[in-house]
PDB file of N, CA and C in Angstrom:
ATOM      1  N   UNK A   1      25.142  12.162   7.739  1.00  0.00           N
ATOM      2  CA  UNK A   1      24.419  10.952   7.357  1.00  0.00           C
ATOM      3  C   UNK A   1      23.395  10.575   8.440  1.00  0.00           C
ATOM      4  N   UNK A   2      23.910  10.591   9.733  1.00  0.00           N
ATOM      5  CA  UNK A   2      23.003  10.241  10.802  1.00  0.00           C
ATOM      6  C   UNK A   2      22.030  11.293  10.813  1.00  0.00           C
ATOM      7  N   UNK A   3      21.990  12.476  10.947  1.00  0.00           N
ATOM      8  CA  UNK A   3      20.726  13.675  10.601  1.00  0.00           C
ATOM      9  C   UNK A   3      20.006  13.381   9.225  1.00  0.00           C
ATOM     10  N   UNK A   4      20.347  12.887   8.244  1.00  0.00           N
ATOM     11  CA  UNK A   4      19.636  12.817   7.472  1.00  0.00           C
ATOM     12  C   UNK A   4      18.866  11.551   7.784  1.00  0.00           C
ATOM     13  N   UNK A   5      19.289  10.453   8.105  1.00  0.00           N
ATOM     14  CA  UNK A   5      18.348   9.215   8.864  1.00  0.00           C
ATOM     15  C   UNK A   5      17.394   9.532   9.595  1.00  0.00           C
ATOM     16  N   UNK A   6      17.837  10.278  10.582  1.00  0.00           N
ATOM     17  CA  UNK A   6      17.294  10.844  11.593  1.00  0.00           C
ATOM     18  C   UNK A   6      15.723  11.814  11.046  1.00  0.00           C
ATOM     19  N   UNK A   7      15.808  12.808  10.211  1.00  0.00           N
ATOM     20  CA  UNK A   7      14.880  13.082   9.030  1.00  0.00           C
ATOM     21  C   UNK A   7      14.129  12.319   8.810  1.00  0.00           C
ATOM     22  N   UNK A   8      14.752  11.261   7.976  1.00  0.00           N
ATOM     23  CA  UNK A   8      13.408  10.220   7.646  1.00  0.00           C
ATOM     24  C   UNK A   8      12.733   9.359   8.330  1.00  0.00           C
ATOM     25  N   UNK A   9      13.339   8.987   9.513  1.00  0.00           N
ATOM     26  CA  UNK A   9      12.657   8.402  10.451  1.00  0.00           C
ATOM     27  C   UNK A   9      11.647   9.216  11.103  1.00  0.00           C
ATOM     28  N   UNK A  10      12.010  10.537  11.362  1.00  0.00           N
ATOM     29  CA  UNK A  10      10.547  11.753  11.643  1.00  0.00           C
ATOM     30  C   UNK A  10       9.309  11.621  10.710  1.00  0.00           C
ATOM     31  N   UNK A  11      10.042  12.056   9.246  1.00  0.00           N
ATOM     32  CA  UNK A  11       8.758  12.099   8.471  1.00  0.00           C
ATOM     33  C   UNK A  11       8.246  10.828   8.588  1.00  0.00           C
ATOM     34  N   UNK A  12       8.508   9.705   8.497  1.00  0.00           N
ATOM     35  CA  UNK A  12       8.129   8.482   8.654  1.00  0.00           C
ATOM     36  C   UNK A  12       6.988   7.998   9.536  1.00  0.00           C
ATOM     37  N   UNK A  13       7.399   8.526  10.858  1.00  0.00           N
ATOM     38  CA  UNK A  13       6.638   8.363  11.574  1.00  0.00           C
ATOM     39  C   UNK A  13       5.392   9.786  11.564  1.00  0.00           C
ATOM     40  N   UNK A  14       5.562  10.952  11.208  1.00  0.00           N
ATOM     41  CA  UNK A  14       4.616  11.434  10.588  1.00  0.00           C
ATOM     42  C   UNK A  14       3.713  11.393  10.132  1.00  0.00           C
ATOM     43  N   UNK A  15       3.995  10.978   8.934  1.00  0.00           N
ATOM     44  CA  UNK A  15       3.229  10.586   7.981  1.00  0.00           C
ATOM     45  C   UNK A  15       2.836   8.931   8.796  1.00  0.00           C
ATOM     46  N   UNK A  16       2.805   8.201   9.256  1.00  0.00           N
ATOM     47  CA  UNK A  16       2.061   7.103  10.136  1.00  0.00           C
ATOM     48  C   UNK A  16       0.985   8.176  10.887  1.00  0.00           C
ATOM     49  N   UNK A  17       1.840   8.769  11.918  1.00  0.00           N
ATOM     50  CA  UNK A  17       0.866   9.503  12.626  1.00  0.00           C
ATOM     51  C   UNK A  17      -0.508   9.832  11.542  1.00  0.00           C
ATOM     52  N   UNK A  18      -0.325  10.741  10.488  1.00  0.00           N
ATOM     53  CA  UNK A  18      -1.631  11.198   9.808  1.00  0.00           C
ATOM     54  C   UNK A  18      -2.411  10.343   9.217  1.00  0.00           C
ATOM     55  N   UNK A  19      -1.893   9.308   8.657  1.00  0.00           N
ATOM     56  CA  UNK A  19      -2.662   8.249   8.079  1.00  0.00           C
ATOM     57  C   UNK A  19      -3.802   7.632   9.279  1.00  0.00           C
ATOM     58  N   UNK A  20      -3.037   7.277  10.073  1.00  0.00           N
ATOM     59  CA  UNK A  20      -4.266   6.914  11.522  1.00  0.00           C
ATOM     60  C   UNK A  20      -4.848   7.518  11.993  1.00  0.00           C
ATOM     61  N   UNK A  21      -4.844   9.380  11.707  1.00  0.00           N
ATOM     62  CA  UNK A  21      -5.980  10.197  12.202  1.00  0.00           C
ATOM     63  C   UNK A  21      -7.024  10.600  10.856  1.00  0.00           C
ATOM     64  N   UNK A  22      -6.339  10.071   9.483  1.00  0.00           N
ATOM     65  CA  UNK A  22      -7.029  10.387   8.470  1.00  0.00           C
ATOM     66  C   UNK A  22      -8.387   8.921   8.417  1.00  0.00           C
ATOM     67  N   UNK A  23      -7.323   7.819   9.103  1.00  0.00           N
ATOM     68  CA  UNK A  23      -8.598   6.467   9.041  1.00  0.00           C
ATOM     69  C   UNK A  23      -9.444   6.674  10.358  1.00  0.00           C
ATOM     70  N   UNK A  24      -8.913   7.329  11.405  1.00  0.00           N
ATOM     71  CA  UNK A  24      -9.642   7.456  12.319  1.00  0.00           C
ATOM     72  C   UNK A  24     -11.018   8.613  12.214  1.00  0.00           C
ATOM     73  N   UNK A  25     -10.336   9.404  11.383  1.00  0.00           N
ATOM     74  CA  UNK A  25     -11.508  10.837  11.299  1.00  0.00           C
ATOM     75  C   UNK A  25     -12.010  10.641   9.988  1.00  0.00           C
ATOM     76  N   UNK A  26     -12.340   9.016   9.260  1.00  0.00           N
ATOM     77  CA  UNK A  26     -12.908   9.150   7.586  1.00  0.00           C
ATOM     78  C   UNK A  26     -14.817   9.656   7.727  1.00  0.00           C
ATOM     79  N   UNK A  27     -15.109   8.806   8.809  1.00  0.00           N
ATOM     80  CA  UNK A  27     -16.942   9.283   9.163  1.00  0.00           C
ATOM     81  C   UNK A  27     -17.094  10.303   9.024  1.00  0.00           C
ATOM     82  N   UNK A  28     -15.870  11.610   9.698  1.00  0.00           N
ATOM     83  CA  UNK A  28     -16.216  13.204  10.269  1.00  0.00           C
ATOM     84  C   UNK A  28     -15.944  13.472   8.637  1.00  0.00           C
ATOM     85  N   UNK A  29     -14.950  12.938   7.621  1.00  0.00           N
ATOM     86  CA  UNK A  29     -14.322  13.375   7.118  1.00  0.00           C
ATOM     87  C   UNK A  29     -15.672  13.544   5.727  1.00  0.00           C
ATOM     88  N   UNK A  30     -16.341  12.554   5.851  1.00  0.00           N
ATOM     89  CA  UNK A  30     -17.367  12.133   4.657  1.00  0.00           C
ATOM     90  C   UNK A  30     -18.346  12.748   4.865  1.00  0.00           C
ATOM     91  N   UNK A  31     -19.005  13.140   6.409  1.00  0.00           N
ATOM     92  CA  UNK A  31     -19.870  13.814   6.731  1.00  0.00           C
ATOM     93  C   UNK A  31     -19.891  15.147   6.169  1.00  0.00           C
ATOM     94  N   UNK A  32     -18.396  15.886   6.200  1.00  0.00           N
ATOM     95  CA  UNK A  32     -17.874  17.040   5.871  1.00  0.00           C
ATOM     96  C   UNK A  32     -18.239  17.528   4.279  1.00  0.00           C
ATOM     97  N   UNK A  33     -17.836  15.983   3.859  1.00  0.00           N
ATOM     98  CA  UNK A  33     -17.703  16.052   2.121  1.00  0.00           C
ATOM     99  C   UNK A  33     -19.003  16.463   1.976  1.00  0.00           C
ATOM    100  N   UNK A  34     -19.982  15.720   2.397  1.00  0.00           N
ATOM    101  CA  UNK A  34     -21.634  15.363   2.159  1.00  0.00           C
ATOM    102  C   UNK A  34     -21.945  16.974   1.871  1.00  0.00           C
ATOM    103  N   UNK A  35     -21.685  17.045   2.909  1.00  0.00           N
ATOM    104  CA  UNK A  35     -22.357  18.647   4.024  1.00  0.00           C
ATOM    105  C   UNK A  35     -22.694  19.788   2.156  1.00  0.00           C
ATOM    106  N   UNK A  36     -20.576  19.732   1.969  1.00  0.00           N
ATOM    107  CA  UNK A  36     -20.247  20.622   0.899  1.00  0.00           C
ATOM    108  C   UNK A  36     -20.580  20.252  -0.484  1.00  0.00           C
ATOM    109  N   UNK A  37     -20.744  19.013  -0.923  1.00  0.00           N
ATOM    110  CA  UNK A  37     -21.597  18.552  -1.938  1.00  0.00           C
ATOM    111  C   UNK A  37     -22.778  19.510  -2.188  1.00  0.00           C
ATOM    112  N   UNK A  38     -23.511  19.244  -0.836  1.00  0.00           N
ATOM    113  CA  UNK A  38     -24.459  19.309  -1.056  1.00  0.00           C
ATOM    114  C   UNK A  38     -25.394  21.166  -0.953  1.00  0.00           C
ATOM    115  N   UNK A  39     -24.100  21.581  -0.651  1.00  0.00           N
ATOM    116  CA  UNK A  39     -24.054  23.397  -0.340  1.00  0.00           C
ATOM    117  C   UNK A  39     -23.881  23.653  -1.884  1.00  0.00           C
ATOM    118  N   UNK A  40     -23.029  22.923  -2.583  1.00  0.00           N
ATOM    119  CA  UNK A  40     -22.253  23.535  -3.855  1.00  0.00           C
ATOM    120  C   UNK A  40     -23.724  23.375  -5.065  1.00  0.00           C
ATOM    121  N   UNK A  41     -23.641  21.666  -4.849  1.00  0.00           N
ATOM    122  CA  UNK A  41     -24.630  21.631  -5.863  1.00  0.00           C
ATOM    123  C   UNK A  41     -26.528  21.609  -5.583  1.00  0.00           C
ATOM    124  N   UNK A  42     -26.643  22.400  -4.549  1.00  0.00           N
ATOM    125  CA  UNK A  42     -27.910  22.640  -4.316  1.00  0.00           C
ATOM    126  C   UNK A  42     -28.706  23.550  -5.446  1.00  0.00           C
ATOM    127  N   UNK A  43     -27.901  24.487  -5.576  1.00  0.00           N
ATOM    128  CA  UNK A  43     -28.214  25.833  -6.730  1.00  0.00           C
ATOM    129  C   UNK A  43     -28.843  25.368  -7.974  1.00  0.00           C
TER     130      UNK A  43
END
């Protein structure tokens, strides 16, 4: 029971961790999008 707590308190904080590098990196992240938008539908 305690390992399985133990589990979710990891992913937990995990998944925190990524969310704050996903809000931290959204500029790089949109720049990225732009970039490939604009590779795909240039043609």
């Amino acid at each position: 029971m305690d390992l399985l707590f133990l589990f979710k308190i990891i992913f937990l904080l995990g998944a925190l961790v990524a969310l704050y590098a996903v809000i931290r990196n959204l500029d790089i992240i949109k720049i990225i999008l732009r970039y490939w938008f604009d590779l795909l539908f240039r043609k």
